[in-house]
PDB file of N, CA and C in Angstrom:
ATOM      1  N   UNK A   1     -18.090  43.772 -20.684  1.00  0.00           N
ATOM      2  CA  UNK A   1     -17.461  44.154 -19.436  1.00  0.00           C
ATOM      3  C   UNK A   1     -16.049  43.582 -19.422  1.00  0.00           C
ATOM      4  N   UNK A   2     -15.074  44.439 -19.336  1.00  0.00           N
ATOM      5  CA  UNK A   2     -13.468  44.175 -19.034  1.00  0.00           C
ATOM      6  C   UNK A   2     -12.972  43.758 -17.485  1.00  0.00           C
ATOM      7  N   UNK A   3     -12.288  42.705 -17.763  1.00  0.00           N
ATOM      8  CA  UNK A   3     -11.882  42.320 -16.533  1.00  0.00           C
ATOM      9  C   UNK A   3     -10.444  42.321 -16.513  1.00  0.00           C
ATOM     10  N   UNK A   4      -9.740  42.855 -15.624  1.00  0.00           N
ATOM     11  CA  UNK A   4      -8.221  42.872 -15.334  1.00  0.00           C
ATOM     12  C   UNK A   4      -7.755  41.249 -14.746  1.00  0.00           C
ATOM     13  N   UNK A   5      -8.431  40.319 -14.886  1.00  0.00           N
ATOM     14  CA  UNK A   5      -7.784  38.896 -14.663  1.00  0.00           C
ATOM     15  C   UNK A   5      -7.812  38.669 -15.655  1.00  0.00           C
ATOM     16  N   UNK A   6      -6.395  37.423 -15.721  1.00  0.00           N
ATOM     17  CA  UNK A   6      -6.318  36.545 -16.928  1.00  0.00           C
ATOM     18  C   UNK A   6      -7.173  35.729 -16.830  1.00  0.00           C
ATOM     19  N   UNK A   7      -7.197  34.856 -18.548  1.00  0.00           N
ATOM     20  CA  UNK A   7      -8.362  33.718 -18.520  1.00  0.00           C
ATOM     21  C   UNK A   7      -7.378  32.833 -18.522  1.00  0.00           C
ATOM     22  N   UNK A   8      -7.590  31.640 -18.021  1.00  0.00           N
ATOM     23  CA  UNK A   8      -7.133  30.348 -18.122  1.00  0.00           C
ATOM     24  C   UNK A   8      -7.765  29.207 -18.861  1.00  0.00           C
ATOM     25  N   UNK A   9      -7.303  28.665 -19.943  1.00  0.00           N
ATOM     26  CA  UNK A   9      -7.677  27.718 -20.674  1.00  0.00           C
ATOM     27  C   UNK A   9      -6.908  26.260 -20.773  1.00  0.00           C
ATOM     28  N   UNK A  10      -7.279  25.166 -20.651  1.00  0.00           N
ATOM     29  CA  UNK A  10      -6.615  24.271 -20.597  1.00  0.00           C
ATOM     30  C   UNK A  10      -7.263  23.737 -21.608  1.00  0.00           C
ATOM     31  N   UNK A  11      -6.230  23.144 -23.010  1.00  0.00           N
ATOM     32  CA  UNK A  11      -6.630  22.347 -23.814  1.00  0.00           C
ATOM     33  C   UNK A  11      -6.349  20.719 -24.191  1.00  0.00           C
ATOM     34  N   UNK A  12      -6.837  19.435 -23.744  1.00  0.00           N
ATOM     35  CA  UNK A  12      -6.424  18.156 -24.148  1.00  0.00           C
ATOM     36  C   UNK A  12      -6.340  17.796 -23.127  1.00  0.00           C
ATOM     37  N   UNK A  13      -5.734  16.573 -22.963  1.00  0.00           N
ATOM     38  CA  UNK A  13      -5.819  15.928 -21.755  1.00  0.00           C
ATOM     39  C   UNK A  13      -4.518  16.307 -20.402  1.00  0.00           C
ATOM     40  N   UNK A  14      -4.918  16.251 -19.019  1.00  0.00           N
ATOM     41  CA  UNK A  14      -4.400  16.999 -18.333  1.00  0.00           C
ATOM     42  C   UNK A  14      -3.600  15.178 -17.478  1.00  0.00           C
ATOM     43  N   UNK A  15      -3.552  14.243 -17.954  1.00  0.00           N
ATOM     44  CA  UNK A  15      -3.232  13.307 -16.720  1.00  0.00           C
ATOM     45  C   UNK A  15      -1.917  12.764 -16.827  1.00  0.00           C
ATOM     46  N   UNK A  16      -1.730  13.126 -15.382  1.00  0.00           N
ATOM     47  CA  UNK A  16       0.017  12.830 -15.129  1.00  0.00           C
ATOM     48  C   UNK A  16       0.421  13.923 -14.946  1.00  0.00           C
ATOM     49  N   UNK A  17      -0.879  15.249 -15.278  1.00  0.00           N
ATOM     50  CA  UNK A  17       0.231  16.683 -15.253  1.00  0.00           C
ATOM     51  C   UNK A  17       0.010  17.320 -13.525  1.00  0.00           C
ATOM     52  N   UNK A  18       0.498  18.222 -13.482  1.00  0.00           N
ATOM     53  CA  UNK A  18       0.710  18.853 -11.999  1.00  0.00           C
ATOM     54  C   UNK A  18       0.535  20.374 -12.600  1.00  0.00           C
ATOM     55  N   UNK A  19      -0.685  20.981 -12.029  1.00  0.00           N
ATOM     56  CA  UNK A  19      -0.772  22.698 -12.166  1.00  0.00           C
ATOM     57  C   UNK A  19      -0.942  23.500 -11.431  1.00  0.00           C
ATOM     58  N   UNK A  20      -1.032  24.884 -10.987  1.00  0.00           N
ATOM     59  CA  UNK A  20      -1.734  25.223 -10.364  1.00  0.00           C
ATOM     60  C   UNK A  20      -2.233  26.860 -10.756  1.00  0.00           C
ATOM     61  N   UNK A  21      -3.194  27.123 -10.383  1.00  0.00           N
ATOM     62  CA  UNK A  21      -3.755  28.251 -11.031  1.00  0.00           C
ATOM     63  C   UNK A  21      -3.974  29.471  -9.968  1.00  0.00           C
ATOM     64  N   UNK A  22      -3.334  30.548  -9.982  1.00  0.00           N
ATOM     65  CA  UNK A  22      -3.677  31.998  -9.215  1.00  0.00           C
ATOM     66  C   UNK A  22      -2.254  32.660  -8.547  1.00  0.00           C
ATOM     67  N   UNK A  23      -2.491  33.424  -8.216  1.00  0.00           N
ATOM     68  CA  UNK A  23      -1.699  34.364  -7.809  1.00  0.00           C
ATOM     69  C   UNK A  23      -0.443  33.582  -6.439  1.00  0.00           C
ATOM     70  N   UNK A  24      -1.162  32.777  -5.736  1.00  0.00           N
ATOM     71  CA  UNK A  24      -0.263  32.508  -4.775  1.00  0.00           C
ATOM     72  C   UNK A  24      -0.598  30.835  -4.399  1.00  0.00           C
ATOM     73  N   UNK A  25      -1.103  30.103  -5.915  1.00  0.00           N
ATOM     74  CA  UNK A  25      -1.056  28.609  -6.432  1.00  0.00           C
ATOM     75  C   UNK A  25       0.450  28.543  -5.854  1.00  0.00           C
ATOM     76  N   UNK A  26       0.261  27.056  -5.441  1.00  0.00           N
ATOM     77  CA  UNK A  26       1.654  25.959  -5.808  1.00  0.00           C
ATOM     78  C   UNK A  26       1.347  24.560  -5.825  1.00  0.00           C
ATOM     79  N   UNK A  27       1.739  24.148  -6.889  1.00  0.00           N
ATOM     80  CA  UNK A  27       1.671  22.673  -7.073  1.00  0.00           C
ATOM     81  C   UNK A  27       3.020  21.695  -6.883  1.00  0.00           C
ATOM     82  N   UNK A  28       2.668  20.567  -6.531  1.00  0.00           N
ATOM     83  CA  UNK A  28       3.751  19.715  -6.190  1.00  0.00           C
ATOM     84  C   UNK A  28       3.450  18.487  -7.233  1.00  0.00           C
ATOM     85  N   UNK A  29       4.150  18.102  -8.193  1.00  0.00           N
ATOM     86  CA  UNK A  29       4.364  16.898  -8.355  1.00  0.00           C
ATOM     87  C   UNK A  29       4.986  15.695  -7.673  1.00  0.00           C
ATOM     88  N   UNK A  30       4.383  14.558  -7.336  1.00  0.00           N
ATOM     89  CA  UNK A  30       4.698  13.254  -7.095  1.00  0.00           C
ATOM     90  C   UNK A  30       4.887  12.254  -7.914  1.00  0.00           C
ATOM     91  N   UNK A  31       4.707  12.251  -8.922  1.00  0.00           N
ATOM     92  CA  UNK A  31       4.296  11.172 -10.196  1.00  0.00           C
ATOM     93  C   UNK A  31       5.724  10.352 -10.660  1.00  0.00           C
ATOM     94  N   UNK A  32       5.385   9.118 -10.379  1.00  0.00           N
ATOM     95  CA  UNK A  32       6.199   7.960 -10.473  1.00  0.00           C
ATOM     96  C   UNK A  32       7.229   8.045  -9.142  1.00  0.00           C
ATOM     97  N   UNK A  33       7.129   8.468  -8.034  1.00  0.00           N
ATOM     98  CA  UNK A  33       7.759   8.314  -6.945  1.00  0.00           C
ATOM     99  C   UNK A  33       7.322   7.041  -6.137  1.00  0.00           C
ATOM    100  N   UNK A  34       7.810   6.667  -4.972  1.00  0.00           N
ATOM    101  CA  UNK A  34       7.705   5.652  -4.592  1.00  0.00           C
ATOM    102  C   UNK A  34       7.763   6.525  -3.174  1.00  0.00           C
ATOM    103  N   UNK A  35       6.438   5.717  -2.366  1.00  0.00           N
ATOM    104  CA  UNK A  35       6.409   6.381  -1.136  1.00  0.00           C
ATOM    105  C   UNK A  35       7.514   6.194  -0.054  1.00  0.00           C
ATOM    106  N   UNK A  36       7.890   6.610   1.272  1.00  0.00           N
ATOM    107  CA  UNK A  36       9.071   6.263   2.262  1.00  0.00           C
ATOM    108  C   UNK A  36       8.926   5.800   3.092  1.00  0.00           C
ATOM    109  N   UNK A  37       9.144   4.347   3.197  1.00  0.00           N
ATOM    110  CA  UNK A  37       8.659   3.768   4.450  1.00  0.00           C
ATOM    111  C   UNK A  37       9.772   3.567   5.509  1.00  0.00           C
ATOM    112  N   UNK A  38       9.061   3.780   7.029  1.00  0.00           N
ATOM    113  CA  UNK A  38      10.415   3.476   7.536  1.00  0.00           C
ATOM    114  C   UNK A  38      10.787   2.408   7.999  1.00  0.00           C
ATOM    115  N   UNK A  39      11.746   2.054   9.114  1.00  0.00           N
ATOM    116  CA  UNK A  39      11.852   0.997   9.367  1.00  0.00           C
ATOM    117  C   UNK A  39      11.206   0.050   9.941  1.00  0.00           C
ATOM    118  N   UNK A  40       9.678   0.146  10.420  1.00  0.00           N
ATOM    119  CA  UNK A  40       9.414  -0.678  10.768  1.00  0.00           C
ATOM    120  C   UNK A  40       8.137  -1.419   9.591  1.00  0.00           C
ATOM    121  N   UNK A  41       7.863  -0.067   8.828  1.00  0.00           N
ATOM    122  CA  UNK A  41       6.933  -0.265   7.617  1.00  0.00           C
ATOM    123  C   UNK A  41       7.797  -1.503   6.729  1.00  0.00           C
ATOM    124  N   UNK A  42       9.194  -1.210   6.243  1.00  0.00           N
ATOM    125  CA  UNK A  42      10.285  -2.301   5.707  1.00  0.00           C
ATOM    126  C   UNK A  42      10.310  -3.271   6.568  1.00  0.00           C
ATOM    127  N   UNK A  43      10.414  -3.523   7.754  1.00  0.00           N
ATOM    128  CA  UNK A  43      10.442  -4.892   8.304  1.00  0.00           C
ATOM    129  C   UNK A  43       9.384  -5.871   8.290  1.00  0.00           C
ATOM    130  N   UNK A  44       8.118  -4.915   8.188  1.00  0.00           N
ATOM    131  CA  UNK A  44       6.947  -5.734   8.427  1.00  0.00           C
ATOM    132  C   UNK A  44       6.169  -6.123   6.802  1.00  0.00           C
ATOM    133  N   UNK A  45       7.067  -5.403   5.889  1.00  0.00           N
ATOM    134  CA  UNK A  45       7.303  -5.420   4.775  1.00  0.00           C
ATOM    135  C   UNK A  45       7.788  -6.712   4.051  1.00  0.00           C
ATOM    136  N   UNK A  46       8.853  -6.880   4.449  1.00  0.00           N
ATOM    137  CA  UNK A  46       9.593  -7.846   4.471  1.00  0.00           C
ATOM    138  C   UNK A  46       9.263  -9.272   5.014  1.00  0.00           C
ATOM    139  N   UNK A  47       8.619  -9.175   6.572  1.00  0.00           N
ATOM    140  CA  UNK A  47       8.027 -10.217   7.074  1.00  0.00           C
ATOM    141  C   UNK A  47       6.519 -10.953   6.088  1.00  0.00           C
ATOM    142  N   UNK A  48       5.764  -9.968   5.939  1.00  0.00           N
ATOM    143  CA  UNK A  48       4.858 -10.031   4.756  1.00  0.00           C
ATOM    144  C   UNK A  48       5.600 -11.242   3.473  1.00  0.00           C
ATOM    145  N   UNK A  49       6.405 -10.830   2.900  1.00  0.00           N
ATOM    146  CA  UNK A  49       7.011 -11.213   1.705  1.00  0.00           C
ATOM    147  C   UNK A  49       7.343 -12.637   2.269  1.00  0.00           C
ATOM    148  N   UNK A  50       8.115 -12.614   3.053  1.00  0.00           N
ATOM    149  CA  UNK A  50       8.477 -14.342   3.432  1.00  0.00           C
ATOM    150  C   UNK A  50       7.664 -14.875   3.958  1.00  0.00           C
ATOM    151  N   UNK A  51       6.263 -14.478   5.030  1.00  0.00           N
ATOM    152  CA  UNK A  51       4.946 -15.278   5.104  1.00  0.00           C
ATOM    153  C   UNK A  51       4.231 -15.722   4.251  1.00  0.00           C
ATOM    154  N   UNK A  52       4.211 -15.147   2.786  1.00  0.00           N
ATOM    155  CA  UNK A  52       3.557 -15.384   1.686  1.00  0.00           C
ATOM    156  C   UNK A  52       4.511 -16.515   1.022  1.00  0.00           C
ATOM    157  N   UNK A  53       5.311 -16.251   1.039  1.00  0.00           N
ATOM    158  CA  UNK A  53       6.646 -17.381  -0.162  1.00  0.00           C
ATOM    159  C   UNK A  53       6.704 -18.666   1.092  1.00  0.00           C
ATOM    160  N   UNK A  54       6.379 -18.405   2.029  1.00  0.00           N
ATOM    161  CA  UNK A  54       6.652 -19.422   2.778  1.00  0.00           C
ATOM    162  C   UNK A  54       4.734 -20.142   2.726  1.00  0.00           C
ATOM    163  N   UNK A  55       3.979 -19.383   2.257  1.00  0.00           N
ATOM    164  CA  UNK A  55       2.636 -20.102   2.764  1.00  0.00           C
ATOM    165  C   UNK A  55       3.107 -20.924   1.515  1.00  0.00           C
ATOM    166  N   UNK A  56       3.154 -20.764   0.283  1.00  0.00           N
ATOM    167  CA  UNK A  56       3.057 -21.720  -1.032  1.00  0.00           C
ATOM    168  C   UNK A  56       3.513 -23.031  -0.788  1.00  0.00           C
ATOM    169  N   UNK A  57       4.497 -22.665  -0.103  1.00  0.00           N
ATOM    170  CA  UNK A  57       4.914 -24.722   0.770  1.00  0.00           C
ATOM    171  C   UNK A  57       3.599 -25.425   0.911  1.00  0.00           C
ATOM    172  N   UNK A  58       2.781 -24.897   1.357  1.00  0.00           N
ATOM    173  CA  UNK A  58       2.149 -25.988   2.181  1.00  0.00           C
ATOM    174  C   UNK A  58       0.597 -25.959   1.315  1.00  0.00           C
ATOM    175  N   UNK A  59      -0.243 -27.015   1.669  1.00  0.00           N
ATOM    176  CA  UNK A  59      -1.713 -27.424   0.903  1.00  0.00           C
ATOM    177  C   UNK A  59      -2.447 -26.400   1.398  1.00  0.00           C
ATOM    178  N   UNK A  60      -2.946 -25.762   0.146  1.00  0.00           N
ATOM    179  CA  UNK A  60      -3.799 -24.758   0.214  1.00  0.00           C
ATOM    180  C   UNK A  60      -4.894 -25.037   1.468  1.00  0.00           C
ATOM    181  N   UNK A  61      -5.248 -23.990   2.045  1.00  0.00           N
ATOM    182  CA  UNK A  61      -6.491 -24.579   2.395  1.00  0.00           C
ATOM    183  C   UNK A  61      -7.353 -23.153   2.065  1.00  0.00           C
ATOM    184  N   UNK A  62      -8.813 -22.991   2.752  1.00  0.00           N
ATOM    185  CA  UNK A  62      -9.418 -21.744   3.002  1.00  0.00           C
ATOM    186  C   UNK A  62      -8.505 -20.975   4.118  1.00  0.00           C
ATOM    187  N   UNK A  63      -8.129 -21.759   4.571  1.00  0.00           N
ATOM    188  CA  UNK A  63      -7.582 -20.882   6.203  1.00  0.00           C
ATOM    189  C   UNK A  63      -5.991 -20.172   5.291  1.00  0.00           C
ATOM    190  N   UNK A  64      -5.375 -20.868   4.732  1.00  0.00           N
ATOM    191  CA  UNK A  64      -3.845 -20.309   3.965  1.00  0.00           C
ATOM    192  C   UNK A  64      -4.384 -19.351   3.085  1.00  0.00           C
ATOM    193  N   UNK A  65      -5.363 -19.386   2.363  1.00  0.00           N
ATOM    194  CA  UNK A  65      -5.964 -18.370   1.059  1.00  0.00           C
ATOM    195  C   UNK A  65      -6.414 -17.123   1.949  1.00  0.00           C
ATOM    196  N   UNK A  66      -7.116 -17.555   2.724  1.00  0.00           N
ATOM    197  CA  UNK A  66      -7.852 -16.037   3.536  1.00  0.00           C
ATOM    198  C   UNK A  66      -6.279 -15.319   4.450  1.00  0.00           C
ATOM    199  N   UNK A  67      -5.453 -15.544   4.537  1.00  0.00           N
ATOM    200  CA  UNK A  67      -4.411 -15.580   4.892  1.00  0.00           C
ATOM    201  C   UNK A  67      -3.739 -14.819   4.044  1.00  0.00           C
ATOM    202  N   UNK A  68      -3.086 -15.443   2.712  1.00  0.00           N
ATOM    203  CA  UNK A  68      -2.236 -15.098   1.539  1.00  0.00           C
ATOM    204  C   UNK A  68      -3.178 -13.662   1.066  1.00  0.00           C
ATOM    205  N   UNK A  69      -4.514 -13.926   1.043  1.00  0.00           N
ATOM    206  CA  UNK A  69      -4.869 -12.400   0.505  1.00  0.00           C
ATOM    207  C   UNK A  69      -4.965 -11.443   1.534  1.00  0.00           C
ATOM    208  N   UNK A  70      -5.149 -11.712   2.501  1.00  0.00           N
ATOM    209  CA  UNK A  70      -4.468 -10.341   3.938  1.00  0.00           C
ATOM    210  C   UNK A  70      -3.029 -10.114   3.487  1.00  0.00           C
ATOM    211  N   UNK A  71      -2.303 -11.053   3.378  1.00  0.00           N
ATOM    212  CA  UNK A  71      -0.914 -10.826   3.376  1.00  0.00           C
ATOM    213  C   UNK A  71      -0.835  -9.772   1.812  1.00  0.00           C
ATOM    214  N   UNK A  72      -1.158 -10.303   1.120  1.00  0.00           N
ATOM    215  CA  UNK A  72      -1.351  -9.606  -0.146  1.00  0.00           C
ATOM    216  C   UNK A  72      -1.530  -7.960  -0.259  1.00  0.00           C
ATOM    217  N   UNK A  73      -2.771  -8.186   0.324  1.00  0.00           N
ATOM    218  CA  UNK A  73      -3.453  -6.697   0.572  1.00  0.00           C
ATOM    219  C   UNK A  73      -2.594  -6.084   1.512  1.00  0.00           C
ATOM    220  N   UNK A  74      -1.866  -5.996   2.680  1.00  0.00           N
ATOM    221  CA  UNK A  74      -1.188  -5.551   3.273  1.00  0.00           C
ATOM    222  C   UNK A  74       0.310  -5.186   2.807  1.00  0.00           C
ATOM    223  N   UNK A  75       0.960  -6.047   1.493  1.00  0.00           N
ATOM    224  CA  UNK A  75       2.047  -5.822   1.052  1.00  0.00           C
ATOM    225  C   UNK A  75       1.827  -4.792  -0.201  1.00  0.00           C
ATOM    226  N   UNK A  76       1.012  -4.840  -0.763  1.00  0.00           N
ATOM    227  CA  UNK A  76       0.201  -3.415  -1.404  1.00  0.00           C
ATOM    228  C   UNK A  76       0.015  -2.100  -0.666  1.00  0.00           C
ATOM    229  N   UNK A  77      -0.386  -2.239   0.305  1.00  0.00           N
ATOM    230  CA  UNK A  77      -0.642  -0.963   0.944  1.00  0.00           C
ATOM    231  C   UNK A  77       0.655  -0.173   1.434  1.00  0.00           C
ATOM    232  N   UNK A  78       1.474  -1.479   1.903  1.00  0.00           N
ATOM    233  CA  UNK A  78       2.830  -0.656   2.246  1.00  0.00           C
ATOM    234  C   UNK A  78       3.530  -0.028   1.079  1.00  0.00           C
ATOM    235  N   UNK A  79       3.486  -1.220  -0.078  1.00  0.00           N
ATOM    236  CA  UNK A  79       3.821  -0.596  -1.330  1.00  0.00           C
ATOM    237  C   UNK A  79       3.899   0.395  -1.862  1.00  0.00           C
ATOM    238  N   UNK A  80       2.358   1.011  -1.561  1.00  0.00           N
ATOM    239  CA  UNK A  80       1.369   1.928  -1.890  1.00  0.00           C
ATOM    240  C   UNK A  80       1.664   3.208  -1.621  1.00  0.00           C
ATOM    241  N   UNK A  81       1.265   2.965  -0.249  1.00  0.00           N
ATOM    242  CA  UNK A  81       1.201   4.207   1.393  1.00  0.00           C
ATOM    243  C   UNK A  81       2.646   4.617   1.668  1.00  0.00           C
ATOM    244  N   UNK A  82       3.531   3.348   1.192  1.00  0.00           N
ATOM    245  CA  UNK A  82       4.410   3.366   2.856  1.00  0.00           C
ATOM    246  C   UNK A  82       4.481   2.800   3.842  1.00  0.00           C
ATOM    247  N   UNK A  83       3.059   2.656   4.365  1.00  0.00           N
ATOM    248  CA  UNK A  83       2.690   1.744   5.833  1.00  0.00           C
ATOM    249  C   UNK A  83       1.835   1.176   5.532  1.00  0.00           C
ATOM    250  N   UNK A  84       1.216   0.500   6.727  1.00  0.00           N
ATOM    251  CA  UNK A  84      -0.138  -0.445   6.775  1.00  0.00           C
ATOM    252  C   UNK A  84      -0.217   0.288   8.156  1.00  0.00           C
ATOM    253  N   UNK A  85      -1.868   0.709   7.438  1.00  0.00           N
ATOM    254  CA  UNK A  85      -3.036   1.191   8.798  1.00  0.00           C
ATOM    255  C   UNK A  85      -3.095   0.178   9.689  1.00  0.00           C
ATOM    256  N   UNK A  86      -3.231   1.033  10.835  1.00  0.00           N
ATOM    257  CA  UNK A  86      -4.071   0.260  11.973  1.00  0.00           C
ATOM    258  C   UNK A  86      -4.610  -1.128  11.706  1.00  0.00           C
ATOM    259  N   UNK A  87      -5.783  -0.657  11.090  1.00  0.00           N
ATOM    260  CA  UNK A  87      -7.005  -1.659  10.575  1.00  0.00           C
ATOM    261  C   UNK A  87      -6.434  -2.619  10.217  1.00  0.00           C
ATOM    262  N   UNK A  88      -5.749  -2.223   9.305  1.00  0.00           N
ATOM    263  CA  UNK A  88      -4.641  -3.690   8.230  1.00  0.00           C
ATOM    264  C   UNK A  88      -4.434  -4.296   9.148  1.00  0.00           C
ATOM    265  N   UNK A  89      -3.309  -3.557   9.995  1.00  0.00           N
ATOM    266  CA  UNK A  89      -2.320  -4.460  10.942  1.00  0.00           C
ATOM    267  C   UNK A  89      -2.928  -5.560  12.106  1.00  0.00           C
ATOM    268  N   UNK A  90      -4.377  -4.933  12.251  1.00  0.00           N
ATOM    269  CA  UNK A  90      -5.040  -5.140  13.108  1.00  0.00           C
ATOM    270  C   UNK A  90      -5.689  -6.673  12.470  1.00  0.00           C
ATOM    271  N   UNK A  91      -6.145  -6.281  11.415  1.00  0.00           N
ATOM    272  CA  UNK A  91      -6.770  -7.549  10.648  1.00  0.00           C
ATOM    273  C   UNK A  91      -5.883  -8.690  10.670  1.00  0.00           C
ATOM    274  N   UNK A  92      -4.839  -8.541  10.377  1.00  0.00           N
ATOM    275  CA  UNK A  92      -3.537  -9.237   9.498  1.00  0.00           C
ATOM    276  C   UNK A  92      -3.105 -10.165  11.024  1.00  0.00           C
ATOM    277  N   UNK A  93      -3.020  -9.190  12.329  1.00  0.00           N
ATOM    278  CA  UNK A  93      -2.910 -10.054  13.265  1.00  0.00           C
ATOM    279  C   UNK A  93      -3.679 -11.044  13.922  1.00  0.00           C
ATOM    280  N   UNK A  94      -4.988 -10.135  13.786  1.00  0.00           N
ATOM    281  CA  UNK A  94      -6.246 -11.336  14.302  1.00  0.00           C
ATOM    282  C   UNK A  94      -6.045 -12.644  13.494  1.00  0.00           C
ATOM    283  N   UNK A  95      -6.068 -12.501  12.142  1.00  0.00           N
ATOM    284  CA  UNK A  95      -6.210 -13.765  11.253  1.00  0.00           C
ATOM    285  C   UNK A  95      -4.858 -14.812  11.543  1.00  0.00           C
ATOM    286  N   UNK A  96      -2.992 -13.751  11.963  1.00  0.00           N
ATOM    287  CA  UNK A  96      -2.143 -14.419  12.357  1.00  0.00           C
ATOM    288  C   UNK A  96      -2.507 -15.219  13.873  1.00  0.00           C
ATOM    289  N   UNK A  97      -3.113 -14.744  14.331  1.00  0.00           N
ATOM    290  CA  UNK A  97      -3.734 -15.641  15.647  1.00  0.00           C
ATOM    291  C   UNK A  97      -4.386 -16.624  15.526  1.00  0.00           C
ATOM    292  N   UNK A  98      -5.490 -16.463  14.688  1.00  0.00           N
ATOM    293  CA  UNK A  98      -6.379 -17.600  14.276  1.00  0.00           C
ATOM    294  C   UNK A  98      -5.899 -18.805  13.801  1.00  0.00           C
ATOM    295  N   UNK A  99      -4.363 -18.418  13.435  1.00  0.00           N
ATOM    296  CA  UNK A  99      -3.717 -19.652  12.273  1.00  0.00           C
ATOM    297  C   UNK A  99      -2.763 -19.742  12.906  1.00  0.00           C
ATOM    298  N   UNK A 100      -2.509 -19.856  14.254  1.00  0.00           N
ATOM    299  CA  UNK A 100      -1.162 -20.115  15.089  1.00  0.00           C
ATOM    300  C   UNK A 100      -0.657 -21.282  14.742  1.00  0.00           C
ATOM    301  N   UNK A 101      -1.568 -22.412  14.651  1.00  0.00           N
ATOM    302  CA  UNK A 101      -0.990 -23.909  14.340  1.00  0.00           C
ATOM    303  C   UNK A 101      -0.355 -23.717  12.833  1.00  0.00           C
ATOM    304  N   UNK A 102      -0.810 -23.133  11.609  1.00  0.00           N
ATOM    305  CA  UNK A 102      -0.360 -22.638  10.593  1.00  0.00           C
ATOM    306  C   UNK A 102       0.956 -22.344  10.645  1.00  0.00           C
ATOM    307  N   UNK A 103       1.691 -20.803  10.995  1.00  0.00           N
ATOM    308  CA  UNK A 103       2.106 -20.314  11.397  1.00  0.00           C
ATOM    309  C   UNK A 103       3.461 -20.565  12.375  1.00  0.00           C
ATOM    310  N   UNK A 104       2.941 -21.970  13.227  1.00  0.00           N
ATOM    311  CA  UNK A 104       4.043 -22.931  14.143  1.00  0.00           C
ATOM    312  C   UNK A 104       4.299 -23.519  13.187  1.00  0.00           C
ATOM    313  N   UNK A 105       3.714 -24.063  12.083  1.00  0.00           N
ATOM    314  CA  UNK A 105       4.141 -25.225  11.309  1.00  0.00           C
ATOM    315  C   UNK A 105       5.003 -24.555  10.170  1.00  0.00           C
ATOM    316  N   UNK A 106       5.004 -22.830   9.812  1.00  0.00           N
ATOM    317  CA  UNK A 106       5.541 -22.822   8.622  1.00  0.00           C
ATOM    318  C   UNK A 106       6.994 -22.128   9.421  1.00  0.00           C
ATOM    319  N   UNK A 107       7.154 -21.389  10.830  1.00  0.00           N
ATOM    320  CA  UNK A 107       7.958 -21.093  11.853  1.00  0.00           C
ATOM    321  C   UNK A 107       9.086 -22.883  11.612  1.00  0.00           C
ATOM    322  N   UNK A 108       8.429 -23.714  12.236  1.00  0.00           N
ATOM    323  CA  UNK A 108       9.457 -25.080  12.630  1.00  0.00           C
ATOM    324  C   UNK A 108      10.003 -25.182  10.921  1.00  0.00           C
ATOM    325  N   UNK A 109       9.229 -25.251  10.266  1.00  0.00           N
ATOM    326  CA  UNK A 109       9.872 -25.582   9.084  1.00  0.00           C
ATOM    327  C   UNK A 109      11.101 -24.528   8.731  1.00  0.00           C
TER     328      UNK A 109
END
C-alpha cells in the first residue's frame, strides 16, 4: 500500500538538537542560553550571593547549614528559571525569620 506522506527517519543520537516534524511543525531552540531575570529576580539574586559569602564568617552551626543550603538552592533556581517560586521564596523567608538573631549578627557586622 502507497502512501503520499513522507517517511521520517532519524539516525544517531538526537541531544542538544532542536526538530520538528509535519507540515505546520516549529521548533525553537534554547540551548546554551541563559534565562532573563528581572529586576527583582537580580536583586534577590544578588542578596542571596552576599547572605551566603557573608554566612562563611561565622561558626557553622545546623541553623547556618540549613540556611546556606536554602540559600544555595534558591541561587540555582534563579540561575536556572530566572526566578525563585513562591515556595522557594516562601521557604527561604520562614527559615530568614527563624534565624533573625543570625541574620542581626551578620546585618551589624
Amino acid at each position: 500500500m502507497a502512501t503520499d506522506e513522507p517517511g521520517v527517519s532519524i539516525s544517531g543520537g538526537v541531544h542538544g538538537s532542536t526538530f520538528a516534524i509535519g507540515s505546520h511543525a516549529h521548533a525553537e531552540s534554547h540551548h546554551g542560553t541563559t534565562p532573563q531575570r528581572d529586576e527583582a529576580a537580580e536583586a534577590l539574586l544578588t542578596a542571596v550571593r552576599e547572605l551566603r559569602e557573608d554566612l562563611t564568617r561565622l561558626r557553622a552551626t545546623d541553623e547556618t547549614a540549613a540556611l546556606d543550603t536554602a540559600l544555595a538552592e534558591t541561587e540555582e533556581e534563579i540561575v536556572t528559571t530566572g526566578q525563585a517560586g513562591p515556595t522557594r521564596r516562601e521557604r527561604l523567608r520562614a527559615l530568614l525569620d527563624d534565624s533573625q538573631a543570625l541574620v542581626g549578627l551578620v546585618a551589624s557586622a
